[in-house]
Protein backbone atom coordinates (compact mmCIF):
# COMPACT_ATOMS: atom_id res chain seq x y z
CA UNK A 1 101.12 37.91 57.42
CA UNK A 2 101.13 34.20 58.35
CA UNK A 3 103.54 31.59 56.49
CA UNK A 4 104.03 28.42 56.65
CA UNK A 5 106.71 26.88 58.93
CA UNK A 6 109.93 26.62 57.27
CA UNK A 7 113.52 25.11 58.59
CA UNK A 8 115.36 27.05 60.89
CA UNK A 9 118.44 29.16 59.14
CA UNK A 10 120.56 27.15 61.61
CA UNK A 11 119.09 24.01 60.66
CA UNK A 12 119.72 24.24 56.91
CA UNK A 13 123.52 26.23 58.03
CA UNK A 14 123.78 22.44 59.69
CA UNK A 15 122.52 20.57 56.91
CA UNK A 16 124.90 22.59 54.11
CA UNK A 17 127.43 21.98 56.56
CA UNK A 18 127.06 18.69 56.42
CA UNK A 19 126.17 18.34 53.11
CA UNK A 20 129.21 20.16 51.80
CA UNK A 21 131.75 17.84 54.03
CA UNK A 22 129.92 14.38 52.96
CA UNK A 23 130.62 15.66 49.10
CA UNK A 24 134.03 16.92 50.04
CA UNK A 25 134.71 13.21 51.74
CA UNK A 26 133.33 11.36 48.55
CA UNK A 27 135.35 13.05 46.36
CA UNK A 28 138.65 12.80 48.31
CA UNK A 29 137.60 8.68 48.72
CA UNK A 30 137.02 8.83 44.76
CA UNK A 31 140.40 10.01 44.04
CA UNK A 32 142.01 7.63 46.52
CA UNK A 33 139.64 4.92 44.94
CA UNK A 34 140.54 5.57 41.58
CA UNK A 35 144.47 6.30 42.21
CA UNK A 36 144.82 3.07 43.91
CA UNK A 37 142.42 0.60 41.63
CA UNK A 38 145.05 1.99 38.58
CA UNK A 39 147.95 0.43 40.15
CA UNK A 40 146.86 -2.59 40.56
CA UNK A 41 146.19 -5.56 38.42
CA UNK A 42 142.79 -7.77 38.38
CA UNK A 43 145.03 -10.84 39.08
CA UNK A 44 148.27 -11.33 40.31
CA UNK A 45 150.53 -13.83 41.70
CA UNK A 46 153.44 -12.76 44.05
CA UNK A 47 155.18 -14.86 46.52
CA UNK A 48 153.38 -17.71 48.28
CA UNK A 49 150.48 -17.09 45.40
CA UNK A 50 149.40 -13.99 47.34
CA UNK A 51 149.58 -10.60 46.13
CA UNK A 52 147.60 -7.52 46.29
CA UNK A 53 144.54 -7.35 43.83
CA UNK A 54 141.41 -5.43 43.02
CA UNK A 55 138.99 -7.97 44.40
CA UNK A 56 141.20 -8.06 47.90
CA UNK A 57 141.57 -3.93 47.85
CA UNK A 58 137.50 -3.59 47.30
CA UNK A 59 137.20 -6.19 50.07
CA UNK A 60 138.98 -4.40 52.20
CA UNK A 61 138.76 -0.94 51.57
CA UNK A 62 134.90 -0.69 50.48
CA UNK A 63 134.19 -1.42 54.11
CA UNK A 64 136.60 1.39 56.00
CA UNK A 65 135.47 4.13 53.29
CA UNK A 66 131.68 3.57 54.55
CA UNK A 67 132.89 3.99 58.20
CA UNK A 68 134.68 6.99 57.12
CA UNK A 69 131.62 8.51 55.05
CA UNK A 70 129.25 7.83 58.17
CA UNK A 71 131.80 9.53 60.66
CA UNK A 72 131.84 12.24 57.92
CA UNK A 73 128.22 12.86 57.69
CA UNK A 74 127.86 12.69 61.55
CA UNK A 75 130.71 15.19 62.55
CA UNK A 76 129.25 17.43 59.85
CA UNK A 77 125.78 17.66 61.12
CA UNK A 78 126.94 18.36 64.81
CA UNK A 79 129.96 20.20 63.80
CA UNK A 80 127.84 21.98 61.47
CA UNK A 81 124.91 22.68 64.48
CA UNK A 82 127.72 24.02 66.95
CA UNK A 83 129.27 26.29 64.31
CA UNK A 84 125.70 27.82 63.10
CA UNK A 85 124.47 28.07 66.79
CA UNK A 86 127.31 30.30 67.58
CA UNK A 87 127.45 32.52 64.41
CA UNK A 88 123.70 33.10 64.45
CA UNK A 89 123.94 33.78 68.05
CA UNK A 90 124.39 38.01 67.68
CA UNK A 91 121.27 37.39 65.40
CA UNK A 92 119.60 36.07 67.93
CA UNK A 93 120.03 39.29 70.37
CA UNK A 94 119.40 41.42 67.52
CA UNK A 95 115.78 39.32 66.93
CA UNK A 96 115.40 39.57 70.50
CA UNK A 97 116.21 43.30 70.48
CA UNK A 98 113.79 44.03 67.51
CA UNK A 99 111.01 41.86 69.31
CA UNK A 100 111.23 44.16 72.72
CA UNK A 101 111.16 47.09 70.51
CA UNK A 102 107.78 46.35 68.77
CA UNK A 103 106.08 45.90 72.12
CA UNK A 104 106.62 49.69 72.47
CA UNK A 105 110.15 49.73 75.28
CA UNK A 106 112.59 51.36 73.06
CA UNK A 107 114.88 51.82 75.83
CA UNK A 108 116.56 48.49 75.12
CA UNK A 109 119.97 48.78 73.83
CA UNK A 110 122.06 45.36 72.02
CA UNK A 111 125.91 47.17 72.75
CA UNK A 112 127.12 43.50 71.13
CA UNK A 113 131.16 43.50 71.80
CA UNK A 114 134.04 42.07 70.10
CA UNK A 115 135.29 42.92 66.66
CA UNK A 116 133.78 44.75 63.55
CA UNK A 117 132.20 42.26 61.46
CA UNK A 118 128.50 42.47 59.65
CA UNK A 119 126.78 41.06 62.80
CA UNK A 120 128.58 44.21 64.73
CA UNK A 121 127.61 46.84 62.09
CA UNK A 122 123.74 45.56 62.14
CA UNK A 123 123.97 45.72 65.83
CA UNK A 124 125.40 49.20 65.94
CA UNK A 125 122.87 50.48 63.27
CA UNK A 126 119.88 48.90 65.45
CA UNK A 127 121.32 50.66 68.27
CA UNK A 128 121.29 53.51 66.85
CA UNK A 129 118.37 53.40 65.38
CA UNK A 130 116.72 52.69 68.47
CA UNK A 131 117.70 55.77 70.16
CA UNK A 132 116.77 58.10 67.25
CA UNK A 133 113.14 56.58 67.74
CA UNK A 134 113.23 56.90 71.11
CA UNK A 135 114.42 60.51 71.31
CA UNK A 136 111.79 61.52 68.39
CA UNK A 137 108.85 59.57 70.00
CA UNK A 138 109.73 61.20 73.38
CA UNK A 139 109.76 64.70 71.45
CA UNK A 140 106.40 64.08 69.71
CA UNK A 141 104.84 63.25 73.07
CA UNK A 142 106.00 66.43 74.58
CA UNK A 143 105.46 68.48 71.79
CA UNK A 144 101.64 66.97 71.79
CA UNK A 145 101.24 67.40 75.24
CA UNK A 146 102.29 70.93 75.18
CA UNK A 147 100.25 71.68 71.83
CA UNK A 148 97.41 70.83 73.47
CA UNK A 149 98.18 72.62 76.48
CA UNK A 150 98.44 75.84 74.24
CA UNK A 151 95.70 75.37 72.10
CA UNK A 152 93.55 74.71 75.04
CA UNK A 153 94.01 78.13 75.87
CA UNK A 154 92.31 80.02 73.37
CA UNK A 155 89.51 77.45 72.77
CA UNK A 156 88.73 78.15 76.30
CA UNK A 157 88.83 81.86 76.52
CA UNK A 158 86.59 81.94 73.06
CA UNK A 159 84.04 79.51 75.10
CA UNK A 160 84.15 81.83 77.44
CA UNK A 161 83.25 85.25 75.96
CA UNK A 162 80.92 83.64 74.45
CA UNK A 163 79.20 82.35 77.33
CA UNK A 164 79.22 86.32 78.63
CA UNK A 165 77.77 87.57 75.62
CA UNK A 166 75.03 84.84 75.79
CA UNK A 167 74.45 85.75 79.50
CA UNK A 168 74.69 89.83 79.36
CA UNK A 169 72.79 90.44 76.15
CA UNK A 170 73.35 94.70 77.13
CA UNK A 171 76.99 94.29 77.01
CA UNK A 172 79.28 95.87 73.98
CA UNK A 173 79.11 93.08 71.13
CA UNK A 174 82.11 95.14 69.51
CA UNK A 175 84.57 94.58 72.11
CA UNK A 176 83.51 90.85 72.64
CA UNK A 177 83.98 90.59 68.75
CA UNK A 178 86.88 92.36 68.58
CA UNK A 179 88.64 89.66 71.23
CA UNK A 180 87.17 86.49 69.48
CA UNK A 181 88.65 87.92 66.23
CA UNK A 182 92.03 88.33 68.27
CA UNK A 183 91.66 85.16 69.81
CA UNK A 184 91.04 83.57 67.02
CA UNK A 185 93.47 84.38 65.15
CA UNK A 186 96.02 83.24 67.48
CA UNK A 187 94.70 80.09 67.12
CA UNK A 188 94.90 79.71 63.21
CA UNK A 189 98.31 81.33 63.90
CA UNK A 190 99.22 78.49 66.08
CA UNK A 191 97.77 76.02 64.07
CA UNK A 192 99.20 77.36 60.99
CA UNK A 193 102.68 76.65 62.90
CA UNK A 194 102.00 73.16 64.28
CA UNK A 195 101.38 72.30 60.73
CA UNK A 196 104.43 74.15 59.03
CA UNK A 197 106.66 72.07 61.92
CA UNK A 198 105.34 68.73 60.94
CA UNK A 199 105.95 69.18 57.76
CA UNK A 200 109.56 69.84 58.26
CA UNK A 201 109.91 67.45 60.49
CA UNK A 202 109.08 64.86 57.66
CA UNK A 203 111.46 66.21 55.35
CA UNK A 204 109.02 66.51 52.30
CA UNK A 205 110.98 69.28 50.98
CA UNK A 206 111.28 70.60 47.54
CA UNK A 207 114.84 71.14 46.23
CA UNK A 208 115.93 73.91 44.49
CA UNK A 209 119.05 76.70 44.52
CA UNK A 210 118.58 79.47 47.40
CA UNK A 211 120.08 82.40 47.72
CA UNK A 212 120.06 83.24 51.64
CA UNK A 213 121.20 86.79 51.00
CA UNK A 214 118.28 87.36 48.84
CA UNK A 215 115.76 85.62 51.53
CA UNK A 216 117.08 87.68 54.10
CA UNK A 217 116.50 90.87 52.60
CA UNK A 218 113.31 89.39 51.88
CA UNK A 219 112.39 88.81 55.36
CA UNK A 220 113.86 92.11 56.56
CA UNK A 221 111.88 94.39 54.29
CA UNK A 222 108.61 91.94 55.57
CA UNK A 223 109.39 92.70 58.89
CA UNK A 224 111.23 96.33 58.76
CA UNK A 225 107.65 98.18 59.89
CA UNK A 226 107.85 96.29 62.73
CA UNK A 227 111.33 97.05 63.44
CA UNK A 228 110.70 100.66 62.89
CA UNK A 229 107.76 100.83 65.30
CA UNK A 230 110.01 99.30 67.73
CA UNK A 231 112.78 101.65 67.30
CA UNK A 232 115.25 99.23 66.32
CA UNK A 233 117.61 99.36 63.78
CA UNK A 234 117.45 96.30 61.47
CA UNK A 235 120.73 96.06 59.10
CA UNK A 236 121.07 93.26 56.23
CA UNK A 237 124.61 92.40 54.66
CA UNK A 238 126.58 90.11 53.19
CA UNK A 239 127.64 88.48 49.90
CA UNK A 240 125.59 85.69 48.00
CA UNK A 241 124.75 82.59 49.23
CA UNK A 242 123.06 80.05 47.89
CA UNK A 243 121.97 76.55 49.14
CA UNK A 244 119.65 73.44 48.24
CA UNK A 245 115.84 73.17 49.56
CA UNK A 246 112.80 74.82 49.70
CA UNK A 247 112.71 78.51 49.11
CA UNK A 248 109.15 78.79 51.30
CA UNK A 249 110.63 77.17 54.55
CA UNK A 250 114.08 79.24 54.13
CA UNK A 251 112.35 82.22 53.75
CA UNK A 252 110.17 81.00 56.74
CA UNK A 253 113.31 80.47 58.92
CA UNK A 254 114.75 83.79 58.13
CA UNK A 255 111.18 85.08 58.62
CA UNK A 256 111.44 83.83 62.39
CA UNK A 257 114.94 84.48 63.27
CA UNK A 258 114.62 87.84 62.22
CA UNK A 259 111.08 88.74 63.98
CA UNK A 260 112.39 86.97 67.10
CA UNK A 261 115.71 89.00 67.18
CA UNK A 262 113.27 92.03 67.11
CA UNK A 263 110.38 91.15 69.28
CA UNK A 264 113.58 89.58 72.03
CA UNK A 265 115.57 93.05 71.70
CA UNK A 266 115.66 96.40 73.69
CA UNK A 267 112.35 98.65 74.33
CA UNK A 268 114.28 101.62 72.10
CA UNK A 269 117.58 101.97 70.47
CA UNK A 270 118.31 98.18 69.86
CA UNK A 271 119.99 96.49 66.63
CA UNK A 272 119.42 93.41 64.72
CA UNK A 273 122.21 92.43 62.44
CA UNK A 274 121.53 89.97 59.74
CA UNK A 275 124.89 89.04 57.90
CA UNK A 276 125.55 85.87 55.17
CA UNK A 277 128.23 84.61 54.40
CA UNK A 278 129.57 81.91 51.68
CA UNK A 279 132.48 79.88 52.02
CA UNK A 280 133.31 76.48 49.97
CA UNK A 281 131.19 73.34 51.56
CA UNK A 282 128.29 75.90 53.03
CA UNK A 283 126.28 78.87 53.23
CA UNK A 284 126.64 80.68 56.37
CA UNK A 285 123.84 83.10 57.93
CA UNK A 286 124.12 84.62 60.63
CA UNK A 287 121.60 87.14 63.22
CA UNK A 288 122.49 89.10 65.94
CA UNK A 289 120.65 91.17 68.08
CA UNK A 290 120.79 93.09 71.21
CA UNK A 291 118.69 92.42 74.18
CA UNK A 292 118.40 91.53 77.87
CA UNK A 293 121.63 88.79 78.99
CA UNK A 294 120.52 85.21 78.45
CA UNK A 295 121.33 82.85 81.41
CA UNK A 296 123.86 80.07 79.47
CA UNK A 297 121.34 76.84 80.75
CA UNK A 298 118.40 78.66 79.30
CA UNK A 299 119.67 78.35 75.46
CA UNK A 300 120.34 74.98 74.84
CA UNK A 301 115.85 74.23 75.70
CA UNK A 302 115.09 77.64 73.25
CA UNK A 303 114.62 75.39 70.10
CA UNK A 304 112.21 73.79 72.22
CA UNK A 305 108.51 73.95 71.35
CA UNK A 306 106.58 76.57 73.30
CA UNK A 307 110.10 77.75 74.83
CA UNK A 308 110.41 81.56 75.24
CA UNK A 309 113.39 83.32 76.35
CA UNK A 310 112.08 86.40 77.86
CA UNK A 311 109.05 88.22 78.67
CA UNK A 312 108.21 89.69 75.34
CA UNK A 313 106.15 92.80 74.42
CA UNK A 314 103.01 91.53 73.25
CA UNK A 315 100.66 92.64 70.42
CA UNK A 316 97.77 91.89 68.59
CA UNK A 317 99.92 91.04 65.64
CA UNK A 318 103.20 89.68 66.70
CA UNK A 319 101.96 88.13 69.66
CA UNK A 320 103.89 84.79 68.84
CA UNK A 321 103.21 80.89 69.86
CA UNK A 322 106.16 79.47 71.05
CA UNK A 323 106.97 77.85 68.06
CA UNK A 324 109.67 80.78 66.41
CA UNK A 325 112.72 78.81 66.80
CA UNK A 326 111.11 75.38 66.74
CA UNK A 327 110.27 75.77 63.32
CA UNK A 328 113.83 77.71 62.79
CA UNK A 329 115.38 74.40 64.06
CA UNK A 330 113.12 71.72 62.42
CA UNK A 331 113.37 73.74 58.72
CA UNK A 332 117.33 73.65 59.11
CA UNK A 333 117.74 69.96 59.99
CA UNK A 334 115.74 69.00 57.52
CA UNK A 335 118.13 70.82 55.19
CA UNK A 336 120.87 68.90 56.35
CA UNK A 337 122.54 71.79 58.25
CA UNK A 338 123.47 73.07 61.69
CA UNK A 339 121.53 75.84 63.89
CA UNK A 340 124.48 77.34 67.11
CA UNK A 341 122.96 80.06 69.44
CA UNK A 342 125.34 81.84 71.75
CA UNK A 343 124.20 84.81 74.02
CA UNK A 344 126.13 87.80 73.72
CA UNK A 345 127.86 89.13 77.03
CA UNK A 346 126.32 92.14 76.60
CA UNK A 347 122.87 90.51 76.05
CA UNK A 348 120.83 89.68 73.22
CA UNK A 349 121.50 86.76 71.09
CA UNK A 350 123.61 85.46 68.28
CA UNK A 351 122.25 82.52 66.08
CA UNK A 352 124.33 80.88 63.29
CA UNK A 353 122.52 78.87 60.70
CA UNK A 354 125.13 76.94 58.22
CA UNK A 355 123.70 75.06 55.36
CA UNK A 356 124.98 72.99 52.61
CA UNK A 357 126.24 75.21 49.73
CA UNK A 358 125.72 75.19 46.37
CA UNK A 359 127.85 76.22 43.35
């Protein structure tokens, strides 16, 4: 919005300056003034007739205080514009800092030195605010790029069984319906993800008390026909554990962790263990499952979007987006927790999720 020009903050720092010295400099004459016109006496005559009086004292003294009140007012204003000019002077790279930032490079960092003061803590807060923006606007671009990228995908292979069955009029409209449906639904699947990340990413969460055992045998009975078709043994335990947030993006976290322990795990004969625990600053949950041996550099870019670990058995219902752990990681920091995955050295995967408890 536009304003009108104002004074500088280090002009008016001068001027107070100034200012407060010329008053402090008046006073201290106005005591001297007053102390010395009490002690002595309109007219007097000493030795010689001469003798100090008031008319000699304001003669003589009137004259040096107005020298000294111009000196005053003079060493105040520069005094006052070299002592502003160097206190506003971390402003100034902070200003300068905030003003390269808004033309989009947020790779500009202020690292002011010397001690702690409040110029120091604005400075470290800008700094790190810079590189929180920095790191999320570098996520969202990826994570754009590579939504597009996926959703690309099915847009183009529904374009193009549809350009077949306009072509070949004789050929089987069941199967080509049967793979839009399929490819379709992938899409609202992915879609249905993309959405269910950004809104976790804006933290516009509902709080209320959560009991992770309770979502987690939730999600296992959800997904224990899939386990069972799989031939893998899917075991829930633990005591109660309850935490603050939203009950639908818990249970959606679970949801994921769970179905990705199972669809990651062994062809036949493979366990997922889901296990909560409860201990006095946070709620603990934790899955395990067997599986093929994770190469250590490959974890840390799993909570990526579109990441996958392994080559995963594919089917029309769990054929999965990329965005399992994603979500899983998005949901629990914006609940204010912590998400650890370690590979097992027998393969497979351990995740710990630890939340905030609640009484």
């Amino acid at each position: 919005m536009a304003r009108r020009q104002g004074l500088s903050v280090r002009l008016r720092l001068t001027l107070s300056y100034a200012g407060f010295l010329a008053v402090a400099g008046a006073l201290l004459l106005a005591v001297v003034w007053g102390f010395l016109l009490r002690y002595v006496p309109d007219n007097s005559q000493g030795l010689l007739g001469i003798a100090p009086n008031r008319y000699l004292l304001v003669r003589t003294f009137a004259p040096a205080a107005a020298v000294a009140m111009l000196f005053l007012l003079v060493f105040g204003l520069a005094g006052g514009w070299v002592l502003s000019g160097r206190m506003l002077a971390p402003l100034t790279r902070i200003t300068a800092a905030a003003r390269t930032a808004g033309s989009g490079s947020l790779s500009h960092r202020i690292r002011m030195e010397g001690r702690q003061d409040e110029f120091r803590e604005l400075s470290d807060a800008f700094d790190t605010m810079l590189e929180r923006l920095e790191s999320h606007v570098a996520e969202q671009r990826r994570f754009a790029a590579n939504a597009s990228h996926e959703l690309r995908t099915p847009l183009a292979i529904s374009r193009t069984l549809l350009d077949v069955a306009h072509k070949d009029p004789t050929r089987d409209r069941g199967e080509l319906v049967e793979r839009l449906q399929a490819v379709n639904s992938r899409a609202i699947d992915l879609t249905e993800a993309l959405l269910l990340l950004s809104r976790s990413d804006r933290g516009n969460i509902t709080h209320e008390s959560v009991d992770l055992s309770l979502v987690a045998e939730e999600a296992a009975e959800t997904l224990f026909p899939l386990a069972e078709q799989r031939g893998i043994r899917l075991d829930v335990t633990g005591a109660p554990a309850r935490t603050g947030g939203s009950a639908e993006l818990l249970l959606r976290m679970v949801t994921n962790l769970v179905q990705n322990a199972v669809v990651h795990n062994l062809p036949q004969g493979g366990t997922v263990t889901v296990r909560t625990e409860a201990h006095d600053d946070a709620s603990v949950l934790r899955v395990e499952n067997t599986g093929r041996p994770l190469p250590p550099e490959l974890v840390p870019i799993l909570t990526e979007p579109f990441q996958r670990g392994t080559e995963r058995v594919r089917t029309d219902e769990h054929a999965g987006v990329g965005l399992g752990l994603a979500i899983v990681h998005s949901v629990v920091r914006a609940h204010d927790g912590t998400l650890d995955l370690v590979p097992r050295p027998d393969g497979g995967l351990l995740v710990t999720v630890r939340l905030p408890g609640t009484p």
